[in-house]
PDB file of N, CA and C in Angstrom:
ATOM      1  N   UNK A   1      62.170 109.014-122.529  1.00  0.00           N
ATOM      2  CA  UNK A   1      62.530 110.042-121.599  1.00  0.00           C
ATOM      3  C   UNK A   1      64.042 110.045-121.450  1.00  0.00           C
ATOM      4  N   UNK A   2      64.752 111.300-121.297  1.00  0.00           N
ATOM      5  CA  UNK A   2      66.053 111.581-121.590  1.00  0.00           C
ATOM      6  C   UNK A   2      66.707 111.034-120.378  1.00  0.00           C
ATOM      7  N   UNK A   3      68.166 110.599-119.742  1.00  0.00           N
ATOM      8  CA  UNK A   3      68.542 110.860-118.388  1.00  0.00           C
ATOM      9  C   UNK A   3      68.569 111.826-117.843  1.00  0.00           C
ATOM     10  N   UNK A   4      68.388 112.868-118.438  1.00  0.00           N
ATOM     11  CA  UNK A   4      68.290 114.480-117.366  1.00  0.00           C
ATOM     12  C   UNK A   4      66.957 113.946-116.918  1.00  0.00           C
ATOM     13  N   UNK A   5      65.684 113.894-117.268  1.00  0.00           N
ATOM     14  CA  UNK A   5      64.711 114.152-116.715  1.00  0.00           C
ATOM     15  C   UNK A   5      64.226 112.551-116.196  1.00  0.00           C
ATOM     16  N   UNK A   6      65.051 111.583-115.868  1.00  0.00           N
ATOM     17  CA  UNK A   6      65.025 110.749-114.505  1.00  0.00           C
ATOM     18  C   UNK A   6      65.600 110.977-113.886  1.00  0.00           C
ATOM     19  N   UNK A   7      67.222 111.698-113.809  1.00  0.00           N
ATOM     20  CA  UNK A   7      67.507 112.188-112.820  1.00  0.00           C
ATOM     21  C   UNK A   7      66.782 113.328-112.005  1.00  0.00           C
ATOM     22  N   UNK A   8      66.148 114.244-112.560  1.00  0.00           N
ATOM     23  CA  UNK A   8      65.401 115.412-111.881  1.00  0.00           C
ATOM     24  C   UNK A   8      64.219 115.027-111.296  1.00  0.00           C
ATOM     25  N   UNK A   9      63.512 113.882-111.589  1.00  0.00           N
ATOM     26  CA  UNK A   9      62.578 113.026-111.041  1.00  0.00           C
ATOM     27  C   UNK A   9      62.931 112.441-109.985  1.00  0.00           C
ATOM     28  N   UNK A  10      64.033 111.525-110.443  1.00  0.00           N
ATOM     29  CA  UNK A  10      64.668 111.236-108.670  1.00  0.00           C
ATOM     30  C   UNK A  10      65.072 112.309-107.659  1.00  0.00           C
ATOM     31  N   UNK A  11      65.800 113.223-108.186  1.00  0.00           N
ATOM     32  CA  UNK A  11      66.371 114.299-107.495  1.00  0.00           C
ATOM     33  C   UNK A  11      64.885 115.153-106.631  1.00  0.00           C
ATOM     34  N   UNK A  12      63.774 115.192-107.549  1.00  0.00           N
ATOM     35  CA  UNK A  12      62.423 116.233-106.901  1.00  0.00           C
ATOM     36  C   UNK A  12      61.982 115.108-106.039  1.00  0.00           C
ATOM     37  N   UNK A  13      61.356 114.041-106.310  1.00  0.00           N
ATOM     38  CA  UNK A  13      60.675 113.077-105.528  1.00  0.00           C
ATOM     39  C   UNK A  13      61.457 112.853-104.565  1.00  0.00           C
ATOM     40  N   UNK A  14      61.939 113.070-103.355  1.00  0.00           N
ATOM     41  CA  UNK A  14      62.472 112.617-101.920  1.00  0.00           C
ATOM     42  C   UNK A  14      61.284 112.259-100.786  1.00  0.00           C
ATOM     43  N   UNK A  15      61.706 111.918-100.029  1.00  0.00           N
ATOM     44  CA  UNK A  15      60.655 111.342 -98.852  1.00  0.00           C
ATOM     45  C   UNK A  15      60.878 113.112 -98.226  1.00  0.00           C
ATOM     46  N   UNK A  16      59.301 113.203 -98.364  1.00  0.00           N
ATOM     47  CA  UNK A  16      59.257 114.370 -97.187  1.00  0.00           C
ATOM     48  C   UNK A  16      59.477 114.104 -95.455  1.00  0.00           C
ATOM     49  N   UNK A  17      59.388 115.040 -94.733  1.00  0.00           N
ATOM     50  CA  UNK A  17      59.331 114.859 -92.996  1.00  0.00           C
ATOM     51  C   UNK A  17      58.354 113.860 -92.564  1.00  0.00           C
ATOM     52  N   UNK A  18      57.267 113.867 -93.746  1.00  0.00           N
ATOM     53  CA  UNK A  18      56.141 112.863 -92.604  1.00  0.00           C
ATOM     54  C   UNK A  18      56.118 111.488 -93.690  1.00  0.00           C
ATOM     55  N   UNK A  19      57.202 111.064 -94.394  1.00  0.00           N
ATOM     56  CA  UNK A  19      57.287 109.790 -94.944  1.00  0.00           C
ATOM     57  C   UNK A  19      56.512 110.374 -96.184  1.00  0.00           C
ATOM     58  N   UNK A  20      55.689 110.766 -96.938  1.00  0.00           N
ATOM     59  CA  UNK A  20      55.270 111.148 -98.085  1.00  0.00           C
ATOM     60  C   UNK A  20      56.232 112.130 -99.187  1.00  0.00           C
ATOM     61  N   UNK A  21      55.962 111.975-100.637  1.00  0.00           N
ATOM     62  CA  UNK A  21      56.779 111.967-101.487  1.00  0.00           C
ATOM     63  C   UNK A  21      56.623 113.807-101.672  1.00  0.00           C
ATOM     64  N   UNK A  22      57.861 113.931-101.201  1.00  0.00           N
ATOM     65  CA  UNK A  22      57.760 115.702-101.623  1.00  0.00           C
ATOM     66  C   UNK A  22      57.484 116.398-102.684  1.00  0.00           C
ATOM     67  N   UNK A  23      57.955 115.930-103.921  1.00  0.00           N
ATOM     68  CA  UNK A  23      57.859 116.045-105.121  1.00  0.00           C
ATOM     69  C   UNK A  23      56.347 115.767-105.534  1.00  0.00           C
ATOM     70  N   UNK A  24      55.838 114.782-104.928  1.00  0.00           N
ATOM     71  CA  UNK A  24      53.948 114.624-105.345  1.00  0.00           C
ATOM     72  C   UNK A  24      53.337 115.821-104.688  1.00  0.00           C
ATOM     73  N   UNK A  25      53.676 116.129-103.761  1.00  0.00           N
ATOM     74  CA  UNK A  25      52.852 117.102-102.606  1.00  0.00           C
ATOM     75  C   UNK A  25      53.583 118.444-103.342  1.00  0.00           C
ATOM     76  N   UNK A  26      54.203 118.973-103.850  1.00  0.00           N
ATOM     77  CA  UNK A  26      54.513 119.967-104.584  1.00  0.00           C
ATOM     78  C   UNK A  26      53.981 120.653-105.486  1.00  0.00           C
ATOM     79  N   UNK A  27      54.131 119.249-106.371  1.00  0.00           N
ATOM     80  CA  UNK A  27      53.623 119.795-108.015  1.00  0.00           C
ATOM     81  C   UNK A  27      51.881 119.418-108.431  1.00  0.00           C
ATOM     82  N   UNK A  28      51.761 117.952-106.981  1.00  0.00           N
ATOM     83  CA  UNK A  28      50.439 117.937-107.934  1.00  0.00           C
ATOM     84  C   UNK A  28      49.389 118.429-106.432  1.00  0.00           C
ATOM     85  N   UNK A  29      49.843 118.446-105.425  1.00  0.00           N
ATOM     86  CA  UNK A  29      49.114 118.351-104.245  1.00  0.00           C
ATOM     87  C   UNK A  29      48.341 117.354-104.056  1.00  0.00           C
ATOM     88  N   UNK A  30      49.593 116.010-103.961  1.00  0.00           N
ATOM     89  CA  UNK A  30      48.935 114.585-103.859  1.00  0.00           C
ATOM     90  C   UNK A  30      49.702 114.499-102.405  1.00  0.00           C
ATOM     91  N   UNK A  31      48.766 113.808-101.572  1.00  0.00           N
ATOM     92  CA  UNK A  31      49.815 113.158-100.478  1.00  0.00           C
ATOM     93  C   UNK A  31      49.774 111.382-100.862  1.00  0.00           C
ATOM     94  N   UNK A  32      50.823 111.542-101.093  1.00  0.00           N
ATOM     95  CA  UNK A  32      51.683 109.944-101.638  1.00  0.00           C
ATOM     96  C   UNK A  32      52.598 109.340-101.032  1.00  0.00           C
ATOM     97  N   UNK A  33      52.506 108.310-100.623  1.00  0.00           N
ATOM     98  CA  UNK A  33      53.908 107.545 -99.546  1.00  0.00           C
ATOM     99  C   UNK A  33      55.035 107.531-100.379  1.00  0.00           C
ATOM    100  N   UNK A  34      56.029 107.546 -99.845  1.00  0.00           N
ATOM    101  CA  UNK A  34      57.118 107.452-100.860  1.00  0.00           C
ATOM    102  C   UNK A  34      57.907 106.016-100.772  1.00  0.00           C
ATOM    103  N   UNK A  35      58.530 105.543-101.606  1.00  0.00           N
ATOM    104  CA  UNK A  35      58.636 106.285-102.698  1.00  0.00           C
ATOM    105  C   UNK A  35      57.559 106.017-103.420  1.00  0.00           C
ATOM    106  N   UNK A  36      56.805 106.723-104.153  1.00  0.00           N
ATOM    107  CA  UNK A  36      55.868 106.820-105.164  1.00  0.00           C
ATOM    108  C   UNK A  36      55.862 106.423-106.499  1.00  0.00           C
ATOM    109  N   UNK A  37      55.229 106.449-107.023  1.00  0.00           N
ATOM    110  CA  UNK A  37      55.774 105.320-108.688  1.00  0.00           C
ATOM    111  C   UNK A  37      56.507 105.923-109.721  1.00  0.00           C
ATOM    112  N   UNK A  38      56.645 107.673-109.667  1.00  0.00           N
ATOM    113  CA  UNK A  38      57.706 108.126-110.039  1.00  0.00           C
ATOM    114  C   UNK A  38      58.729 107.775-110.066  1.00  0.00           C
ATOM    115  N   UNK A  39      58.788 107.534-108.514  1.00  0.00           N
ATOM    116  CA  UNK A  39      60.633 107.057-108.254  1.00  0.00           C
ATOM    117  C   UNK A  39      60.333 105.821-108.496  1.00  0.00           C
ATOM    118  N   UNK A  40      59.681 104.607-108.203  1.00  0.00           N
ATOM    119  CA  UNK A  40      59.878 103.970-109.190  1.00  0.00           C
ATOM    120  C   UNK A  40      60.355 103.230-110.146  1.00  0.00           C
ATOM    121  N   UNK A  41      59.809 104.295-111.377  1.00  0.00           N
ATOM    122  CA  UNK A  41      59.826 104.032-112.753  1.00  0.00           C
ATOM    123  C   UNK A  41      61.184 104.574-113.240  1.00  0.00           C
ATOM    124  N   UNK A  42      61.497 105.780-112.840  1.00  0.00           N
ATOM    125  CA  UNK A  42      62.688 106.422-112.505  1.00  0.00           C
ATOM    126  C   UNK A  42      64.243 105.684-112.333  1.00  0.00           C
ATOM    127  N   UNK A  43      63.662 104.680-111.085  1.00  0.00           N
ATOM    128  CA  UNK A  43      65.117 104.001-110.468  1.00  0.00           C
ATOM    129  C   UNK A  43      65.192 102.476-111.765  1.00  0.00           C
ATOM    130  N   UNK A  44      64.024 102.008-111.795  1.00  0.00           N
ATOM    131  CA  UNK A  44      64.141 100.913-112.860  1.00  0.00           C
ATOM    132  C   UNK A  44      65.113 101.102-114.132  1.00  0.00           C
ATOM    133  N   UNK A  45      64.607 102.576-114.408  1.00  0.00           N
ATOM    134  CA  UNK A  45      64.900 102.898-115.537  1.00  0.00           C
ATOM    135  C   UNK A  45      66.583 103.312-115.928  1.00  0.00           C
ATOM    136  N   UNK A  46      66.717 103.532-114.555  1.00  0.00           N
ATOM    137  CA  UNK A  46      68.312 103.793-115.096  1.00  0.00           C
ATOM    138  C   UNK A  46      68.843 102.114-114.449  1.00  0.00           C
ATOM    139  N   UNK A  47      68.513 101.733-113.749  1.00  0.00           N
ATOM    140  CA  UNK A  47      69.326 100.051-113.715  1.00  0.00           C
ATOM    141  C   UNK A  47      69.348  99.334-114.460  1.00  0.00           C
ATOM    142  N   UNK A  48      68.087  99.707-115.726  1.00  0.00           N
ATOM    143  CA  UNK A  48      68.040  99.127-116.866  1.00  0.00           C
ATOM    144  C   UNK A  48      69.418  99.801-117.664  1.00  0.00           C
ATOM    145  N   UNK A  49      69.010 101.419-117.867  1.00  0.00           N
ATOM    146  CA  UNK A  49      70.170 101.620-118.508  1.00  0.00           C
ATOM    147  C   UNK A  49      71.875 101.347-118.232  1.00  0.00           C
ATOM    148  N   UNK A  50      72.290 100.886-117.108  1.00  0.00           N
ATOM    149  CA  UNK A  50      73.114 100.410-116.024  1.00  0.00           C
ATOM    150  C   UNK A  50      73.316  99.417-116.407  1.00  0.00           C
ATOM    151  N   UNK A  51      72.516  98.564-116.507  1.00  0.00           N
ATOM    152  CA  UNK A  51      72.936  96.947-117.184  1.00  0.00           C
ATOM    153  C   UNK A  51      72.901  96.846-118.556  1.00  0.00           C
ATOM    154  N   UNK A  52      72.200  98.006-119.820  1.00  0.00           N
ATOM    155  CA  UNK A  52      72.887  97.993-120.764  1.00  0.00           C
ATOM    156  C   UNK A  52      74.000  98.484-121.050  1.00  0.00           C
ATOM    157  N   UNK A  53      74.561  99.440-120.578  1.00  0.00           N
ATOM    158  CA  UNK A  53      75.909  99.801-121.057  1.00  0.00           C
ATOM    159  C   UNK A  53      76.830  98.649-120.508  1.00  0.00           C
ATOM    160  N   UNK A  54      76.406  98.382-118.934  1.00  0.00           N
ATOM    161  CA  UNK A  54      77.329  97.162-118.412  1.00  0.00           C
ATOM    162  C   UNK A  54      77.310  95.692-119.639  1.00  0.00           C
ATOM    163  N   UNK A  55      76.645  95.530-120.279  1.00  0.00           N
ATOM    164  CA  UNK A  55      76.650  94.395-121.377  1.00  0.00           C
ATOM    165  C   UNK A  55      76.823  94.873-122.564  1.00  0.00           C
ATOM    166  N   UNK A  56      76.952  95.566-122.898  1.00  0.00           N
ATOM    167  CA  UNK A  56      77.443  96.766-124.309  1.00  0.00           C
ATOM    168  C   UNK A  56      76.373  97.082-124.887  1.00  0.00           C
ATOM    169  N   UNK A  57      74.963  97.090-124.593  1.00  0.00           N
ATOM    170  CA  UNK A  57      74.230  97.783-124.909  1.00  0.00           C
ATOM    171  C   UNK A  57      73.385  96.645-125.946  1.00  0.00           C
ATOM    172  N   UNK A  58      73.234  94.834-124.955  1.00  0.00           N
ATOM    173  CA  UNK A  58      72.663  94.285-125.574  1.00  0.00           C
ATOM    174  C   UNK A  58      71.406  93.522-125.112  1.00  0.00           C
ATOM    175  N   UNK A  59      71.227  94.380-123.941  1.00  0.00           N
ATOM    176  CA  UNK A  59      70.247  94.403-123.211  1.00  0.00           C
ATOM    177  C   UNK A  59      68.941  94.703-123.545  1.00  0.00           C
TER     178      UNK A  59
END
């Protein structure tokens, strides 16, 4: 998966008004606590990419 589309994952998935993930209740009409495993997989994924460039990419 590209960084555009973890960022737009993080960016859609926010905590709605009543603590559930806006982005689940949107697209799939899930009510999901947030953060949800989107975000996630999402945030892992770029700290991973974060600590490879931070080590030159020998991560």
């Amino acid at each position: 998966m590209s960084n555009g589309q973890r960022k737009a994952i993080i960016a859609v998935h926010v905590r709605g008004l009543e603590g559930m993930c806006a982005g689940c209740r949107a697209w799939w009409s899930r009510l999901t606590p947030y953060p949800c495993w989107q975000v996630d997989w999402a945030t892992s994924r770029r700290a991973r990419s974060m600590t490879a460039a931070l080590l030159g990419d020998r991560a």
